[in-house]
N, C-alpha and C. Protein backbone atom coordinates (compact mmCIF):
# COMPACT_ATOMS: atom_id res chain seq x y z
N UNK A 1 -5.37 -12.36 -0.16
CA UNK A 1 -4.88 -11.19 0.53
C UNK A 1 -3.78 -10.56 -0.32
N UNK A 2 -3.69 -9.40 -0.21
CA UNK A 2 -2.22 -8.54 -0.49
C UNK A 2 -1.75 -8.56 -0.68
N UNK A 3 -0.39 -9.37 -1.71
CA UNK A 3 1.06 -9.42 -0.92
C UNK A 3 1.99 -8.24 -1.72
N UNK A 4 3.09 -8.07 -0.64
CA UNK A 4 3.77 -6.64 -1.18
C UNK A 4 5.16 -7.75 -1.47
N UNK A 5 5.75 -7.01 -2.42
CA UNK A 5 6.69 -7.39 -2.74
C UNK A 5 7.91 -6.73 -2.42
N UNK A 6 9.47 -7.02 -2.61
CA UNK A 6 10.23 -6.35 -1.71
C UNK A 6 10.50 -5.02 -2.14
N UNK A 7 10.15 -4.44 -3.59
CA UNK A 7 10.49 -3.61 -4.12
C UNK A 7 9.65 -2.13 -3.26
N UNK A 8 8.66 -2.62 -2.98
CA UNK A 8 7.31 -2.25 -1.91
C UNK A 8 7.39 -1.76 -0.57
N UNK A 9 7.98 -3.02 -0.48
CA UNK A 9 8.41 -3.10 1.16
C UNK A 9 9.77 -1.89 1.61
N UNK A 10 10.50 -1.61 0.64
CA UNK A 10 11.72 -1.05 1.02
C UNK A 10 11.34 0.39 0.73
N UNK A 11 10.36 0.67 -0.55
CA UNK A 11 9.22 2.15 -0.68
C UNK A 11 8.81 2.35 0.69
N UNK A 12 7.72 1.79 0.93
CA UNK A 12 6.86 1.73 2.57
C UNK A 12 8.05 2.38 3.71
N UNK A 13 8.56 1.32 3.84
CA UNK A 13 10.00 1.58 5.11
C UNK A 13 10.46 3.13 4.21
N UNK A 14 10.35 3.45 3.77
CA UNK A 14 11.79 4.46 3.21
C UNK A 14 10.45 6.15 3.72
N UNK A 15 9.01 5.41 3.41
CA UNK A 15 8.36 6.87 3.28
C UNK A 15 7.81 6.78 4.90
N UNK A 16 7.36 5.56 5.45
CA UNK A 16 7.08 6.13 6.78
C UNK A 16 8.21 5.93 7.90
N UNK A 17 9.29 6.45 7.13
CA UNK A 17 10.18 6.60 8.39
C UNK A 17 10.45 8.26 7.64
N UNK A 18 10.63 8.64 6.64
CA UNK A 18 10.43 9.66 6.09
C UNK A 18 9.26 10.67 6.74
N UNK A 19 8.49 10.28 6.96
CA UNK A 19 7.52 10.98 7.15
C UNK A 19 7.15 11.17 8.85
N UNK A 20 7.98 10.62 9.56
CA UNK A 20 8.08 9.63 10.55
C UNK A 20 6.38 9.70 11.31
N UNK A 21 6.11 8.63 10.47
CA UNK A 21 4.97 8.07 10.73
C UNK A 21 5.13 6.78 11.89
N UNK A 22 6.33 6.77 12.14
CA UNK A 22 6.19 5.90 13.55
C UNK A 22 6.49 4.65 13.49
N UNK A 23 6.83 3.56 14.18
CA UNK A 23 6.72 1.96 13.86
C UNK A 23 5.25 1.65 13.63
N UNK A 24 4.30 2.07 13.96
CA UNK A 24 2.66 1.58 13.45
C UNK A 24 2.70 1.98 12.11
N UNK A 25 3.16 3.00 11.75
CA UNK A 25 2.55 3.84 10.58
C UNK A 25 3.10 2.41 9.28
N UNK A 26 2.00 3.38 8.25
CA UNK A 26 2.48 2.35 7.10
C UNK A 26 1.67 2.91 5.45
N UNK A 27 1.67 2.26 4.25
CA UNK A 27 1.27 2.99 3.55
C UNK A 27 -1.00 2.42 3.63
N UNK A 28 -1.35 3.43 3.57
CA UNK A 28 -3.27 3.27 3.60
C UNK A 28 -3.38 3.40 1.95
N UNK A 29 -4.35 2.95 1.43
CA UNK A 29 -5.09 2.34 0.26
C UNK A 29 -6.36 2.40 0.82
N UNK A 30 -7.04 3.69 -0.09
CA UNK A 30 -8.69 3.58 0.12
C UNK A 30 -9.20 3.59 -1.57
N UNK A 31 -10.39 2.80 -1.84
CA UNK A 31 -11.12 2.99 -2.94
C UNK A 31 -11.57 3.96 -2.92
N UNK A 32 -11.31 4.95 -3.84
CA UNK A 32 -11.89 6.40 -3.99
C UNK A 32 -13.59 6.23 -5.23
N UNK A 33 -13.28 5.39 -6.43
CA UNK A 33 -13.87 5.37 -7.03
C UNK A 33 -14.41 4.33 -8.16
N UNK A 34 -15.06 3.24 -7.72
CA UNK A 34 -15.41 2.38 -8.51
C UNK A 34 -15.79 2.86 -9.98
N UNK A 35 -15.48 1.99 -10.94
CA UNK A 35 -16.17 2.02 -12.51
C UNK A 35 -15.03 1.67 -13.12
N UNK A 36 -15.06 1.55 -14.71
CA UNK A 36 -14.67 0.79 -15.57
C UNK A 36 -12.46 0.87 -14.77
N UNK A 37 -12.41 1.76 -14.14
CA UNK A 37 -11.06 1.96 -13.97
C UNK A 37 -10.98 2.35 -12.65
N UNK A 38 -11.00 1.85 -11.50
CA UNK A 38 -11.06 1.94 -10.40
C UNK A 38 -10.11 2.90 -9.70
N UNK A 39 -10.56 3.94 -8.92
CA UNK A 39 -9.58 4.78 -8.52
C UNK A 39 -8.97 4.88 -7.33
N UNK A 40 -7.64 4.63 -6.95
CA UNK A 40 -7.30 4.29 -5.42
C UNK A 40 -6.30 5.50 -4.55
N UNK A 41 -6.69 5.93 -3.45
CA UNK A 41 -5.77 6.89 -2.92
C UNK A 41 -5.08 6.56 -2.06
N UNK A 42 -3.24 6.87 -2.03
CA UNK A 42 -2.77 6.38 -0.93
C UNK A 42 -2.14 7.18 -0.75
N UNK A 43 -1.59 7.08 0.80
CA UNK A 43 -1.53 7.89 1.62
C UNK A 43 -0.61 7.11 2.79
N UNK A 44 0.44 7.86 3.62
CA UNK A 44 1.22 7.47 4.85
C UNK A 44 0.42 7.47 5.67
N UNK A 45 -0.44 6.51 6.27
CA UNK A 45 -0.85 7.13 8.01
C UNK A 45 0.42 6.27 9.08
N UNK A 46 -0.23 6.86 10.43
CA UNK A 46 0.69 6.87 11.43
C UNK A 46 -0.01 5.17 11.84
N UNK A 47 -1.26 4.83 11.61
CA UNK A 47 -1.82 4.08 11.90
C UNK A 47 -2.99 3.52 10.95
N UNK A 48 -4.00 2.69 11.06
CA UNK A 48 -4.70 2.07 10.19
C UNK A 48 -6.08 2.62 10.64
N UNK A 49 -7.03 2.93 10.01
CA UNK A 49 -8.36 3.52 10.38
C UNK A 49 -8.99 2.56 10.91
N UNK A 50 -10.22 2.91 11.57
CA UNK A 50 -11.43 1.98 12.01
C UNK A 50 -11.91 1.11 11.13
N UNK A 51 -11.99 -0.58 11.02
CA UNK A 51 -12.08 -1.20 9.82
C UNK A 51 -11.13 -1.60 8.25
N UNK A 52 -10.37 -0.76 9.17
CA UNK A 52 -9.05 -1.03 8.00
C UNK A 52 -8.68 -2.66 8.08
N UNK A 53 -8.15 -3.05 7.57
CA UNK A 53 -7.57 -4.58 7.17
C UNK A 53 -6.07 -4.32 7.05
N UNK A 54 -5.04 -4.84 8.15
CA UNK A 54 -3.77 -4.79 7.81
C UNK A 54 -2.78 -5.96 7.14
N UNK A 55 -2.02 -5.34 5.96
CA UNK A 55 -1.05 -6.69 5.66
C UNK A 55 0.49 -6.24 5.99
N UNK A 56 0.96 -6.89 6.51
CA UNK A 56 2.27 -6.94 6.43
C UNK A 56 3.32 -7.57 5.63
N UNK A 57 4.41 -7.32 5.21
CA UNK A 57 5.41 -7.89 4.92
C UNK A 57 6.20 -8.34 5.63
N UNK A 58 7.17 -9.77 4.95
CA UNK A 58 7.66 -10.50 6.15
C UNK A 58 8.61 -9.54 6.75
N UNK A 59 9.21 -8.69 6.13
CA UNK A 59 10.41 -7.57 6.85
C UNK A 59 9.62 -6.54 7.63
N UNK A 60 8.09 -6.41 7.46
CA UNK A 60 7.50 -5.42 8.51
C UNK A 60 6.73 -4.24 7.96
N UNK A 61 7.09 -4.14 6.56
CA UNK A 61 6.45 -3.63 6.13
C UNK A 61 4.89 -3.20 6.26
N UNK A 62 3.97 -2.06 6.70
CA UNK A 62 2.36 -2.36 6.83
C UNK A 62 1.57 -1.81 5.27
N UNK A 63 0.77 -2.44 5.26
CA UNK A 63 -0.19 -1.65 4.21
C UNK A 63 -2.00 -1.37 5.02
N UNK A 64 -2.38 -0.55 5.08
CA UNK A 64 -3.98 -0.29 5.30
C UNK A 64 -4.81 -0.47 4.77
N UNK A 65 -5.73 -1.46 4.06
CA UNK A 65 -7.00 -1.03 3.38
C UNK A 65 -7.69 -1.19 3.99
N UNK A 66 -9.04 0.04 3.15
CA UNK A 66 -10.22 0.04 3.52
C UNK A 66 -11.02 -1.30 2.93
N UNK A 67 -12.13 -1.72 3.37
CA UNK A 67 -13.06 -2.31 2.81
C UNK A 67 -13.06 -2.76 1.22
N UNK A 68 -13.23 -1.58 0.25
CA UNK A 68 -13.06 -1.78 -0.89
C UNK A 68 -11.91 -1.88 -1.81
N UNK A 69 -10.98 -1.76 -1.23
CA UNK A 69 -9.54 -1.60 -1.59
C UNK A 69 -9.35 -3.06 -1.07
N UNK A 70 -9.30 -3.81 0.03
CA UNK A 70 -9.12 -5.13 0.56
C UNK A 70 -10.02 -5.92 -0.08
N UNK A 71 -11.05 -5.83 -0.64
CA UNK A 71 -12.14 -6.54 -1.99
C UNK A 71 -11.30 -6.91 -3.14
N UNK A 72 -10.63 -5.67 -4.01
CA UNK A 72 -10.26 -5.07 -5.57
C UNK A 72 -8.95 -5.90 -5.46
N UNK A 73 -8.15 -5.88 -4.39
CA UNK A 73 -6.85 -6.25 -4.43
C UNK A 73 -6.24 -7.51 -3.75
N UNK A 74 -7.13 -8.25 -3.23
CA UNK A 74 -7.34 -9.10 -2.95
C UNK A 74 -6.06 -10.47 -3.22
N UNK A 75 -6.11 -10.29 -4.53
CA UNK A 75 -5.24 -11.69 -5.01
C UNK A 75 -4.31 -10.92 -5.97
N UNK A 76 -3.89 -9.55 -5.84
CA UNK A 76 -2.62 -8.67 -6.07
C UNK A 76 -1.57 -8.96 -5.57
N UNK A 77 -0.04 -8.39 -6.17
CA UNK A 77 0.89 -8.39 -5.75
C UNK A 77 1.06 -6.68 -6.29
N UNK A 78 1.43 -6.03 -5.09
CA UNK A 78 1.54 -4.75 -4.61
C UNK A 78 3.54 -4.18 -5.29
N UNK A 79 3.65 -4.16 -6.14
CA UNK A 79 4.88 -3.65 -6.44
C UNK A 79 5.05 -1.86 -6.95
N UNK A 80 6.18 -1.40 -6.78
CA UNK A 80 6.82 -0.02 -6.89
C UNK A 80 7.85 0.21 -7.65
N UNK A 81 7.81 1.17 -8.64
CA UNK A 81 8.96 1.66 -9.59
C UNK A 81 9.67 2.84 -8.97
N UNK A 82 10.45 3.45 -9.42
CA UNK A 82 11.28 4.82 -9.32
C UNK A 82 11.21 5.48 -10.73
N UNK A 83 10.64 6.32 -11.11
CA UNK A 83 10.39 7.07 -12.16
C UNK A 83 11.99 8.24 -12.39
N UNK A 84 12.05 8.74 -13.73
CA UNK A 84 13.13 9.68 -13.49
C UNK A 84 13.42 10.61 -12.47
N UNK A 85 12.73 10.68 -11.55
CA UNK A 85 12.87 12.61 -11.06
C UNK A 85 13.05 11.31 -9.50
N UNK A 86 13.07 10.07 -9.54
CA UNK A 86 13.54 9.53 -8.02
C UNK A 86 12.25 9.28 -7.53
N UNK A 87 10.73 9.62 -7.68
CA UNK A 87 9.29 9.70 -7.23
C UNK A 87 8.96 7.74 -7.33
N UNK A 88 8.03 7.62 -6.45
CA UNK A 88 7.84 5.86 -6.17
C UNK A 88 6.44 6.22 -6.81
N UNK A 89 6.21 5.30 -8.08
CA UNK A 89 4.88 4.90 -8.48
C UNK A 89 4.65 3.66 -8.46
N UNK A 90 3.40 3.45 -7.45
CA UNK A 90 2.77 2.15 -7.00
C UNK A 90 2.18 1.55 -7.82
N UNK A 91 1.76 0.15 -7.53
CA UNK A 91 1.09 -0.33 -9.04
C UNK A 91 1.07 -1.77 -8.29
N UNK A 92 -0.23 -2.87 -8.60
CA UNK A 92 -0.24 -3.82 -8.25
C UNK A 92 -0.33 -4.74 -9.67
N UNK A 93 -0.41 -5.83 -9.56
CA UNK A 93 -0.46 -7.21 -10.56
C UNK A 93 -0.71 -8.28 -10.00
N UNK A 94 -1.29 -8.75 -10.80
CA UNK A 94 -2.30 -10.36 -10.43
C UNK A 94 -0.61 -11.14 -9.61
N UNK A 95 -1.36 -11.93 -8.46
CA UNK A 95 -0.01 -13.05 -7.78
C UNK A 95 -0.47 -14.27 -8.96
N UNK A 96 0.81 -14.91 -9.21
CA UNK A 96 0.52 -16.03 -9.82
C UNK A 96 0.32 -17.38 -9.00
C-alpha cells in the first residue's frame, strides 16, 4: 500500500483545507496514462470516487486512488518538495 510521508501529509492538510475540501476531502491520484513513463493526475477532491482505494496517514492525512494508480504505487512512498516560486511537486519512491 501507499505510504505518505510527513513531508506529504502536511502538503495534503495545507491544500484541502485550502481549498476547503472539507474533513473527507484529500489529495485523488488517477492513472491517466500507461507506457514506458506512466502518467498520473492529481487533484483535491472533497471525497474519494466510486472504487477509489483510500490511504491515510497516521496524522489524517487522505490520499484517493483509482484502480491503476493503487496497482503502480503500491509499494511507494508518496513524498513532496517546495520548488522556488513556494508550488508543492509530488513525487513518489520505492519504501525500503
Amino acid at each position: 500500500m501507499l505510504a505518505i510521508d510527513d513531508s506529504a501529509t502536511a502538503a495534503i492538510t495545507t491544500l484541502t483545507n485550502a481549498t476547503g475540501a472539507g474533513p473527507g476531502g484529500g489529495l485523488r491520484i488517477t492513472l491517466e496514462a500507461l507506457d514506458d513513463n506512466p502518467a498520473f493526475r492529481l487533484e483535491i477532491a472533497p471525497a474519494p470516487a466510486e472504487g477509489d482505494k483510500t490511504v491515510a496517514s497516521e496524522h489524517g492525512a487522505k490520499v484517493f486512488l483509482d484502480d491503476g494508480a493503487s496497482r503502480l504505487l503500491a509499494d511507494m512512498v508518496l513524498d513532496v518538495r517546495t520548488d522556488e516560486r513556494g508550488d508543492f511537486r509530488f513525487g513518489v519512491y520505492p519504501q525500503l
